[in-house]
Protein backbone atom coordinates (compact mmCIF):
# COMPACT_ATOMS: atom_id res chain seq x y z
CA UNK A 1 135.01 60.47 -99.36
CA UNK A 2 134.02 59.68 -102.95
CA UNK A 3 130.91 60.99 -104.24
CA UNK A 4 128.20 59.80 -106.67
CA UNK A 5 128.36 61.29 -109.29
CA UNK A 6 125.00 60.76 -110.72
CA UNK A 7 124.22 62.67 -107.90
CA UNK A 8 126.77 65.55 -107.77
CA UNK A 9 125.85 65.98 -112.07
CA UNK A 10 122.54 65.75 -111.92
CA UNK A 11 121.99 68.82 -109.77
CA UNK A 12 124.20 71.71 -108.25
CA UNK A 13 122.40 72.45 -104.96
CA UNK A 14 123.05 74.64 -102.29
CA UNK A 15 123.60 73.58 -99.06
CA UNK A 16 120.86 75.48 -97.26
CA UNK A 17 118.61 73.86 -99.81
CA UNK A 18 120.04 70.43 -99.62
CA UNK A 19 119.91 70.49 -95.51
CA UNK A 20 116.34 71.77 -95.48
CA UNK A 21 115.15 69.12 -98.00
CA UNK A 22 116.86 66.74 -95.87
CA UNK A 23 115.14 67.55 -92.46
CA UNK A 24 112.04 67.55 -94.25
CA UNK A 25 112.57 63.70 -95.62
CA UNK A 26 113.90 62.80 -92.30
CA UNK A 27 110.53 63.93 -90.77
CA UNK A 28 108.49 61.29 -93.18
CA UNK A 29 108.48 57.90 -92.76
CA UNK A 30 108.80 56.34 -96.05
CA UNK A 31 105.54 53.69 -95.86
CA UNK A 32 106.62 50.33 -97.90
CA UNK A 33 104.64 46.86 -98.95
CA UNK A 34 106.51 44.99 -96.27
CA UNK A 35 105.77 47.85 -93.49
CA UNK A 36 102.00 47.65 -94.58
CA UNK A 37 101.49 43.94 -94.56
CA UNK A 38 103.72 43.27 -91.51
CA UNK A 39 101.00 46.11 -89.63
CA UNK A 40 98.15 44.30 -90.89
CA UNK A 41 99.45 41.14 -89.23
CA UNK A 42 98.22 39.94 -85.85
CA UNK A 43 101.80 38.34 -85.61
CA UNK A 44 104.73 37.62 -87.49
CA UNK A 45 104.32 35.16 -89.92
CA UNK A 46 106.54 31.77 -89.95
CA UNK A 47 109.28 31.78 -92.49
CA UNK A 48 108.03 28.16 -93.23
CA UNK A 49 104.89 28.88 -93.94
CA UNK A 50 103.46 29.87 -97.95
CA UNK A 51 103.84 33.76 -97.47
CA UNK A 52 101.73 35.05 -99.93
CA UNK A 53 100.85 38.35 -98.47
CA UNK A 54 103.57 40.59 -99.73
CA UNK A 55 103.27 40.53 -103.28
CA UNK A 56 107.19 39.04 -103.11
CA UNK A 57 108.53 37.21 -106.02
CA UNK A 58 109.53 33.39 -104.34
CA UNK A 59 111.76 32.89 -107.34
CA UNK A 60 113.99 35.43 -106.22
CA UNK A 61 116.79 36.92 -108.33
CA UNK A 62 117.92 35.48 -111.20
CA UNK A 63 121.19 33.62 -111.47
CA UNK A 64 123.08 36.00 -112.74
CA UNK A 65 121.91 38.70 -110.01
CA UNK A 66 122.71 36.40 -107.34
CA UNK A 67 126.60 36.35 -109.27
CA UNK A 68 127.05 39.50 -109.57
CA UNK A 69 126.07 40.33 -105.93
CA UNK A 70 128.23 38.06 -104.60
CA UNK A 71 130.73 38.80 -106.83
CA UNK A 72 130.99 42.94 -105.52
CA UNK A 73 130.30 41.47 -101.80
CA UNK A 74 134.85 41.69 -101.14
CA UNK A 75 134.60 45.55 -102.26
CA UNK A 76 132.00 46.43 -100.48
CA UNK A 77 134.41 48.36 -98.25
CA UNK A 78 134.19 50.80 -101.39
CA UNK A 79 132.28 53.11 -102.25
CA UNK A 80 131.88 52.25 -106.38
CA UNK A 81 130.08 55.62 -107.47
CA UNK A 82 130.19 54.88 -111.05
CA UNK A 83 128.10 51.78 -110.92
CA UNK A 84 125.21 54.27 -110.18
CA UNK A 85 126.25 56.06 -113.77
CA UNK A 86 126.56 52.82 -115.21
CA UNK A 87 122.80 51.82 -114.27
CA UNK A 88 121.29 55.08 -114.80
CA UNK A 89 122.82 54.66 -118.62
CA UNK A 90 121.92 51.35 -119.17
CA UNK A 91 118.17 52.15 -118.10
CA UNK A 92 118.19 55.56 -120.20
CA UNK A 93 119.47 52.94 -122.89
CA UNK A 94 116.58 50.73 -122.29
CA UNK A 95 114.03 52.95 -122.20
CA UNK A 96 114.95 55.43 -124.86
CA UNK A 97 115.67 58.00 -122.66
CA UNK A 98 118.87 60.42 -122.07
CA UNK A 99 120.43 59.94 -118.74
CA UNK A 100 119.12 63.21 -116.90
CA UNK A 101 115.91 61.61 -117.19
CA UNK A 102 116.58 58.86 -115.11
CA UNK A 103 117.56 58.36 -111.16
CA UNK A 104 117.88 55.28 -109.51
CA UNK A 105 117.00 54.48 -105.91
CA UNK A 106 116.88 51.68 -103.52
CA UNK A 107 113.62 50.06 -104.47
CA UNK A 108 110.63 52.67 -105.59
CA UNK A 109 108.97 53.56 -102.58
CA UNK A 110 111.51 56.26 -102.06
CA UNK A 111 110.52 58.22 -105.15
CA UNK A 112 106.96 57.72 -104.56
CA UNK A 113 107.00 59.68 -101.34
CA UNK A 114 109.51 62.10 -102.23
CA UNK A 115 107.37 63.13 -105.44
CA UNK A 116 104.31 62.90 -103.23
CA UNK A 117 105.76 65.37 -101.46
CA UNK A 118 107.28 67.77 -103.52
CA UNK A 119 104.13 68.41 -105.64
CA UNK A 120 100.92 68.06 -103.25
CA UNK A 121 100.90 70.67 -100.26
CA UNK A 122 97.88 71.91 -98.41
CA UNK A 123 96.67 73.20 -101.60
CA UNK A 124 97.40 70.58 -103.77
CA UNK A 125 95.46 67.46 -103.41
CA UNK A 126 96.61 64.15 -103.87
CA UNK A 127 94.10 61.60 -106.06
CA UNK A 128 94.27 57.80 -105.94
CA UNK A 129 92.32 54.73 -106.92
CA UNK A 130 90.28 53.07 -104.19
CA UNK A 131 91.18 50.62 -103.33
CA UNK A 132 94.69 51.52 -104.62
CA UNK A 133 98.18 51.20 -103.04
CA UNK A 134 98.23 53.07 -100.29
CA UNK A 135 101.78 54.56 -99.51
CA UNK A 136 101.23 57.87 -101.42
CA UNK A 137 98.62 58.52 -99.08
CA UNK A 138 100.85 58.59 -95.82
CA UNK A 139 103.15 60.79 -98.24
CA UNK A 140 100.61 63.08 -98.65
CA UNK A 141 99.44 63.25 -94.97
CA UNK A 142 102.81 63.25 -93.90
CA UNK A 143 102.37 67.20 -96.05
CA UNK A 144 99.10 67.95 -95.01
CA UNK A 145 97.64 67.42 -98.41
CA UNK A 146 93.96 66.15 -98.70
CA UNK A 147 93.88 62.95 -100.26
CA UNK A 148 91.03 62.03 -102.89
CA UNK A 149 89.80 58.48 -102.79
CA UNK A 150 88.11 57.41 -106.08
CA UNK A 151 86.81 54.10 -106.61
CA UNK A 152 87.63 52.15 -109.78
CA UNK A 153 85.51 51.80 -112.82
CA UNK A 154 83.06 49.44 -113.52
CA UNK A 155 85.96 46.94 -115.74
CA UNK A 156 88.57 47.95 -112.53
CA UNK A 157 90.71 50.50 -114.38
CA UNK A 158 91.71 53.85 -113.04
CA UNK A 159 88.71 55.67 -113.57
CA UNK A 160 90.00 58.49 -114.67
CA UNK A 161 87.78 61.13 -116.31
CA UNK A 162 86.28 60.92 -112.01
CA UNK A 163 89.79 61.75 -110.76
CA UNK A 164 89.93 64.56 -112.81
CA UNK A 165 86.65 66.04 -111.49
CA UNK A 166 87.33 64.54 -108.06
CA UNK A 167 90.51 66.42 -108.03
CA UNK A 168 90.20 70.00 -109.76
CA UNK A 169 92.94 71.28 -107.11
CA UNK A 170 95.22 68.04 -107.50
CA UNK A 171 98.75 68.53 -107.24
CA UNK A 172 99.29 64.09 -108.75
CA UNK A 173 97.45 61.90 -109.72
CA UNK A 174 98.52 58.21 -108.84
CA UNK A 175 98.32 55.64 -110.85
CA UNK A 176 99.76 52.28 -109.56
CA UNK A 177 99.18 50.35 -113.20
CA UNK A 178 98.59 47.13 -112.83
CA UNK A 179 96.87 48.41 -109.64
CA UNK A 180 98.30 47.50 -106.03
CA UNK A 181 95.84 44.95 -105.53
CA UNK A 182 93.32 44.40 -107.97
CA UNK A 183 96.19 43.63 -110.50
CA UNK A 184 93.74 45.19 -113.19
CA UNK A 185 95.50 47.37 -116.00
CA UNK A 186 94.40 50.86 -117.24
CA UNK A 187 94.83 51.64 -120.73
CA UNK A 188 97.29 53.80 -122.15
CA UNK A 189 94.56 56.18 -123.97
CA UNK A 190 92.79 56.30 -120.27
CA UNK A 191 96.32 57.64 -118.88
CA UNK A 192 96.68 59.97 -121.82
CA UNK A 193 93.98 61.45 -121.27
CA UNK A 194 94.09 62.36 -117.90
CA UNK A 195 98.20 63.59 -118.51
CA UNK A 196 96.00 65.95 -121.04
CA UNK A 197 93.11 66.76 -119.02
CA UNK A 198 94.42 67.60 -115.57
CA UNK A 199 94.56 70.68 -113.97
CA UNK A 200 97.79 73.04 -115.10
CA UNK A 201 100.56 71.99 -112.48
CA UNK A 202 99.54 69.37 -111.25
CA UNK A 203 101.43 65.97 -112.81
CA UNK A 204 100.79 62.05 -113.24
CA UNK A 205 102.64 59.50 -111.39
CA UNK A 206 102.36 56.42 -112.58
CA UNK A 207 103.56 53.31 -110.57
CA UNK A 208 105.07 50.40 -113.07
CA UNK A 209 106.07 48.26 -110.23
CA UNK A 210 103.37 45.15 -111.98
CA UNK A 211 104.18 46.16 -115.43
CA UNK A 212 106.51 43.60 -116.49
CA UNK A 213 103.75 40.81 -115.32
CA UNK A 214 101.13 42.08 -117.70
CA UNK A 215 100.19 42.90 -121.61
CA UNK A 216 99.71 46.62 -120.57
CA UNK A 217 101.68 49.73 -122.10
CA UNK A 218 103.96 51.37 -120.10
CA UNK A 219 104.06 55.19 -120.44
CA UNK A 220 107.23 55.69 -120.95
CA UNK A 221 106.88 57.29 -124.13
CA UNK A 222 105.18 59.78 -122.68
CA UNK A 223 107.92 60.69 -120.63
CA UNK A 224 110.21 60.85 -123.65
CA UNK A 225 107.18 63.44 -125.19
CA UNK A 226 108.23 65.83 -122.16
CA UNK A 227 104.57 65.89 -120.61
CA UNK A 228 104.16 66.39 -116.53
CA UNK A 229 104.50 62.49 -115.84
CA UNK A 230 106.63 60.37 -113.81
CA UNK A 231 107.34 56.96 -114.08
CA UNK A 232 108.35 54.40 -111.32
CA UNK A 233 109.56 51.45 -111.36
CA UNK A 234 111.30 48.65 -109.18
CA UNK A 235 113.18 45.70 -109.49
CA UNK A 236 111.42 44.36 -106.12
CA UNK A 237 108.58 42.60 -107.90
CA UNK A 238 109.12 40.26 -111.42
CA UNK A 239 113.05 41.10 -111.25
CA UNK A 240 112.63 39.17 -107.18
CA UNK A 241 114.48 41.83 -105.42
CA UNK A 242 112.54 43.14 -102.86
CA UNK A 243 115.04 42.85 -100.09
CA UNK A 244 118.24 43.94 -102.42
CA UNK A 245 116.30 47.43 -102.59
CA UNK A 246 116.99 49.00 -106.45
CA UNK A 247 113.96 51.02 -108.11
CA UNK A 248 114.17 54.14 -110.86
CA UNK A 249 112.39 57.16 -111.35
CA UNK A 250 111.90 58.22 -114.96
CA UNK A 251 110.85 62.06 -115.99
CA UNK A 252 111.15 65.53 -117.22
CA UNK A 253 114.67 66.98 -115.77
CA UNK A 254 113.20 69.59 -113.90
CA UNK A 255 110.57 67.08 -112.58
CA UNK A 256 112.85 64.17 -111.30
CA UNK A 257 114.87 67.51 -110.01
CA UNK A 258 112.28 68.68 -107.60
CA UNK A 259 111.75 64.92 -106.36
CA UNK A 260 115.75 64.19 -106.20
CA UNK A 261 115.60 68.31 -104.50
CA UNK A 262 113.08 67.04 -101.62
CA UNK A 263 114.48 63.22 -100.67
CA UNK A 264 117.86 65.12 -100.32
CA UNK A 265 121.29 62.34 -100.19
CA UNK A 266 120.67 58.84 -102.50
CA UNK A 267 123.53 56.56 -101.83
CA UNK A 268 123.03 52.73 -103.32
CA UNK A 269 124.21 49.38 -102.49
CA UNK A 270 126.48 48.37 -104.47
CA UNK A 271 124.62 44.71 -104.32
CA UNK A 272 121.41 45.79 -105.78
CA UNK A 273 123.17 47.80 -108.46
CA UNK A 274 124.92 45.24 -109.94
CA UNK A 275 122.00 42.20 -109.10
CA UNK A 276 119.83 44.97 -111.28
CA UNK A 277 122.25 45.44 -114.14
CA UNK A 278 122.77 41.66 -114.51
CA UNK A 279 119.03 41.39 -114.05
CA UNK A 280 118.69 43.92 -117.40
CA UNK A 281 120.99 41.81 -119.39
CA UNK A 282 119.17 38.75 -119.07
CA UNK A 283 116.78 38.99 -122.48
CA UNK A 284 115.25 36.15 -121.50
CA UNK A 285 114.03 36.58 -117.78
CA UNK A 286 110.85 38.92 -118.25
CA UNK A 287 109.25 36.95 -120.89
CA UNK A 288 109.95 33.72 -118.84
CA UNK A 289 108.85 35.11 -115.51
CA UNK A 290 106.02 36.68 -116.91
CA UNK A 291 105.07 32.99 -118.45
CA UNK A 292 105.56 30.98 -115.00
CA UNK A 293 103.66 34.00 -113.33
CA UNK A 294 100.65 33.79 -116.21
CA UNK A 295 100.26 29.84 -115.94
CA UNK A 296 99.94 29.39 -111.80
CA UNK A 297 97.75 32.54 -111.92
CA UNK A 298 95.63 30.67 -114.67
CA UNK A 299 95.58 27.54 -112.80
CA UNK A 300 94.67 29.11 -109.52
CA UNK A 301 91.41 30.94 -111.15
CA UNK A 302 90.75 27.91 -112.97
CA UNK A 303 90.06 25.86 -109.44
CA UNK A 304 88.45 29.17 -107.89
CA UNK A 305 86.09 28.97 -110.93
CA UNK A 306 85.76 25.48 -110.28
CA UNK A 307 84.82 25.73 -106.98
CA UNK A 308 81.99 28.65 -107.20
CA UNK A 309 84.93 31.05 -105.79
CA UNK A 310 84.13 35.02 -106.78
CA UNK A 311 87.88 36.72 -107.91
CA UNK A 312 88.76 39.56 -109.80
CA UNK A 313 90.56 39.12 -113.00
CA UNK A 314 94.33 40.18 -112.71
CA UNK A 315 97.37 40.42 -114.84
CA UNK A 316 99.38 40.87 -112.31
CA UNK A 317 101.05 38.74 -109.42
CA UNK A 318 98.42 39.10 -106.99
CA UNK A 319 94.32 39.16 -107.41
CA UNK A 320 91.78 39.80 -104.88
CA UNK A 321 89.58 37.17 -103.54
CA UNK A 322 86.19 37.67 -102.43
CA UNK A 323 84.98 35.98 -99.51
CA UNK A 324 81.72 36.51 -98.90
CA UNK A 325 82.27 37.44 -95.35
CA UNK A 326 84.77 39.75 -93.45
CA UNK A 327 88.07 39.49 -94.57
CA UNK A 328 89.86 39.66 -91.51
CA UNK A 329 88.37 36.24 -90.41
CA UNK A 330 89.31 34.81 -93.56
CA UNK A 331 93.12 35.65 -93.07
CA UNK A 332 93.22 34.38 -89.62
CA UNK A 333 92.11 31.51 -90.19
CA UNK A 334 94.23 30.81 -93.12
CA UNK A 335 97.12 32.10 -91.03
CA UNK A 336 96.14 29.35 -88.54
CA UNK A 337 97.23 26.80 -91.36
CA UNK A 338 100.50 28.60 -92.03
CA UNK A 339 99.19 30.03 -95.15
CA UNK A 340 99.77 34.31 -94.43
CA UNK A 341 97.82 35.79 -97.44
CA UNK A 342 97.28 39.48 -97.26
CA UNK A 343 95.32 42.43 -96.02
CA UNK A 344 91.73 43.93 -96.82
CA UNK A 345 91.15 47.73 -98.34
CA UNK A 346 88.32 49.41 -96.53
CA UNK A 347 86.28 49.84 -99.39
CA UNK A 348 86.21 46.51 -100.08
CA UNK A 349 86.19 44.26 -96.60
CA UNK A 350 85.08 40.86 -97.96
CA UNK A 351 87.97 41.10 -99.90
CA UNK A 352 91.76 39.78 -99.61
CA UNK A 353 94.15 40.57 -101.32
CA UNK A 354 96.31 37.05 -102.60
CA UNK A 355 100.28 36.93 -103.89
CA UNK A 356 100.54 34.54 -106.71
CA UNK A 357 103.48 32.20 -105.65
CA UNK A 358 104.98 29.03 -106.65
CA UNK A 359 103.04 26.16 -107.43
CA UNK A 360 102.94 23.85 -104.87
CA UNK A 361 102.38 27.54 -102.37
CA UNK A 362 99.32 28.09 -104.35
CA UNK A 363 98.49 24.07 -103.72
CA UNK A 364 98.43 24.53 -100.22
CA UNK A 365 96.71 27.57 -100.53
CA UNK A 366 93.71 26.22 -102.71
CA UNK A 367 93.64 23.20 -99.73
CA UNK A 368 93.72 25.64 -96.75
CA UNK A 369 91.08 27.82 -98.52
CA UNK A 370 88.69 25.40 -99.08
CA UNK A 371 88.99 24.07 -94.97
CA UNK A 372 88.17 27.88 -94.83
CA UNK A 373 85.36 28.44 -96.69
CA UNK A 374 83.23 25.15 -95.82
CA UNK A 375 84.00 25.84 -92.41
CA UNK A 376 86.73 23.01 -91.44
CA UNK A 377 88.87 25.24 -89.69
CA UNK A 378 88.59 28.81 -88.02
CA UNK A 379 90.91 30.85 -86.69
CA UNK A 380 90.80 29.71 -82.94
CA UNK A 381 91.81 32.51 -81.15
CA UNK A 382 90.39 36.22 -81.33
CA UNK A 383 93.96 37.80 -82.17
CA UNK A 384 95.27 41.21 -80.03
CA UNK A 385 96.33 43.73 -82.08
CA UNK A 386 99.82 44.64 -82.27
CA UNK A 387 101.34 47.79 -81.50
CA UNK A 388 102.19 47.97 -85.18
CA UNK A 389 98.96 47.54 -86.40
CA UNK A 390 97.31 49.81 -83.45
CA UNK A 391 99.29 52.41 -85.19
CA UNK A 392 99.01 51.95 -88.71
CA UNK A 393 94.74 51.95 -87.89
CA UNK A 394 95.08 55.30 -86.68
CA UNK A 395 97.17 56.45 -89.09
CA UNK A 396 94.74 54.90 -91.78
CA UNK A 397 92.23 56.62 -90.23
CA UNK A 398 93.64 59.92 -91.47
CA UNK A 399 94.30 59.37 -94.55
């Protein structure tokens, strides 16, 4: 059987190793946006309706992704190793970085639990944003670490000077930047200086899924500077291909080591690695994505401001919403128009989190909204909870 041999290069493991890193990723259930939303549902959602909970891109991939995964679709009875290599050198390209810094994945949430993982423990805490994105917290139950909720600052960055004294025993500090779902950046001198003021051993993970939407500065360069960060990022969100699954990790050798050491076998799709590459060589698709993105997110706050409508600012594609009452009412009885916008964070529960789609969606949203919110139309059945979302309370709960 052919190998990868980004894989087989990267790192010369023993079996015992490689088997007991394996068993140990087999035991945790890798927590994704589509597992999270799907649990906060009360039922499925209907494919014709504006879905608008997931943070998905509706544009899809681009042309040439769509080409080039057809195009490998008659060898996928092959294994293609090298198109891994080829990826992880066109992102080390990209990005400035040699190869060894780089691993590539299908999608990010992978990485994000495996480095959870490997570097919180019982006495390593994990430390997130509240509300924040909450997979790394499942991650770090799944290890018996304690998890550290601290609530954003006063402008809705990463507060970070509190993580740092929130977290004195902190194994990483997350960082989902723009923040999973406030879509609200944190500087680059914020991250900076926690990467220089955390506690020795611990590191910084910083999620870049939302990065391409906004003006922030990705930290890249401090990866290239050798200090204890990681970097994700995905091609699920601007680049539309959430359900082709391709995502990168970018760090320190011996850091992306210990993640690749824990997560054990990373095999790709040949689809997504090719829809990513094409993706990359498309100059023009990020600036133009981030444009169409910018202007129906503009419009939308424009009518919420319009219509006395409390938001928080965002530079990302989604925002939260306040509605003035709890949450969960709010989304059933949008979901009673066929309009399936997203969950609520504890912290916050007159608050929903909203996916910036296309914009006729965001028409129809605006319409069902305002039925909503003058009272027009409630959601006319008290909804049983799913079996889904029975478990994901309880496992909420604990973290």
């Amino acid at each position: 059987m052919a190998r990868d041999r980004s894989v087989s290069s990267a790192s010369r493991r023993s079996f015992l190793g490689l088997s007991t890193a394996v068993s140990a990723a087999i035991m945790l259930r890798v927590m994704t946006e589509p597992m999270l939303a799907r649990a906060a549902r009360h039922k499925p959602r209907a494919l014709d309706g504006v879905l608008i909970d997931s943070n998905e891109n509706p544009l899809g991939p681009c042309a040439a992704a769509r080409e080039a995964a057809i195009s490998i679709v008659p060898q996928g009875g092959r294994y293609l190793d090298g198109l891994t290599d080829d990826l992880v050198k066109q992102l080390s390209q990209m990005e400035g970085l040699k190869p060894e810094y780089v691993r590539v994945y299908p999608g990010s949430s992978n990485p994000l639990h495996h480095a959870v993982c490997a570097y919180s423990s019982p006495n390593r805490s994990y430390v997130t944003a509240d509300p924040g994105y909450e997979a790394g917290m499942f991650a770090a139950g799944a290890v018996n670490a304690k998890v550290v909720k601290v609530p954003l600052a006063k402008n809705y960055a990463h507060d970070v000077r509190a993580m740092i004294t929130a977290g004195p025993d902190a194994g990483v500090f997350y960082i989902c930047n723009p923040n999973n779902p406030t879509g609200t950046v944190t500087s680059h001198s914020d991250i900076e200086y926690l990467v220089e003021n955390k506690p020795k051993g611990s590191i910084v993970l910083v999620d870049e899924a939302y990065i391409h939407f906004s003006d922030g500065t990705s930290v890249v360069d401090l990866v290239r500077a050798d200090k204890d960060v990681l970097v994700l990022r995905t091609f699920s969100k601007l680049f539309g291909m959430a359900g082709l699954r391709c995502g990168a990790i970018f760090g320190r050798p011996d850091l992306v080591e210990k993640v690749e050491n824990y997560g054990g076998w990373n095999f790709m799709p040949i689809t997504a690695l090719v829809a990513a590459s094409a993706s990359l060589k498309d100059a023009q698709l990020v600036p133009e994505r981030k444009r169409i993105n910018a202007s129906i997110r503009s419009s939308v706050f424009a009518w919420l401001d319009r219509n006395g409508y409390s938001y928080i600012p965002s530079q990302s594609n989604c925002f939260m919403l306040d509605t003035k009452r709890p949450g969960k009412e709010v989304i059933d009885a949008m979901a009673s128009q066929n309009v399936h916008i997203g969950r609520i964070w504890p912290i916050w529960p007159t608050h929903v989190r909203i996916t910036v789609g296309t914009a006729p969606e965001m028409e129809q949203f605006q319409a069902a909204l305002k039925k909503v919110m003058t009272g027009a139309v409630t959601a006319s059945v008290a909804p049983v909870r799913s079996a889904s979302r029975q478990r994901m309370d309880g496992l909420l709960k604990r973290v």
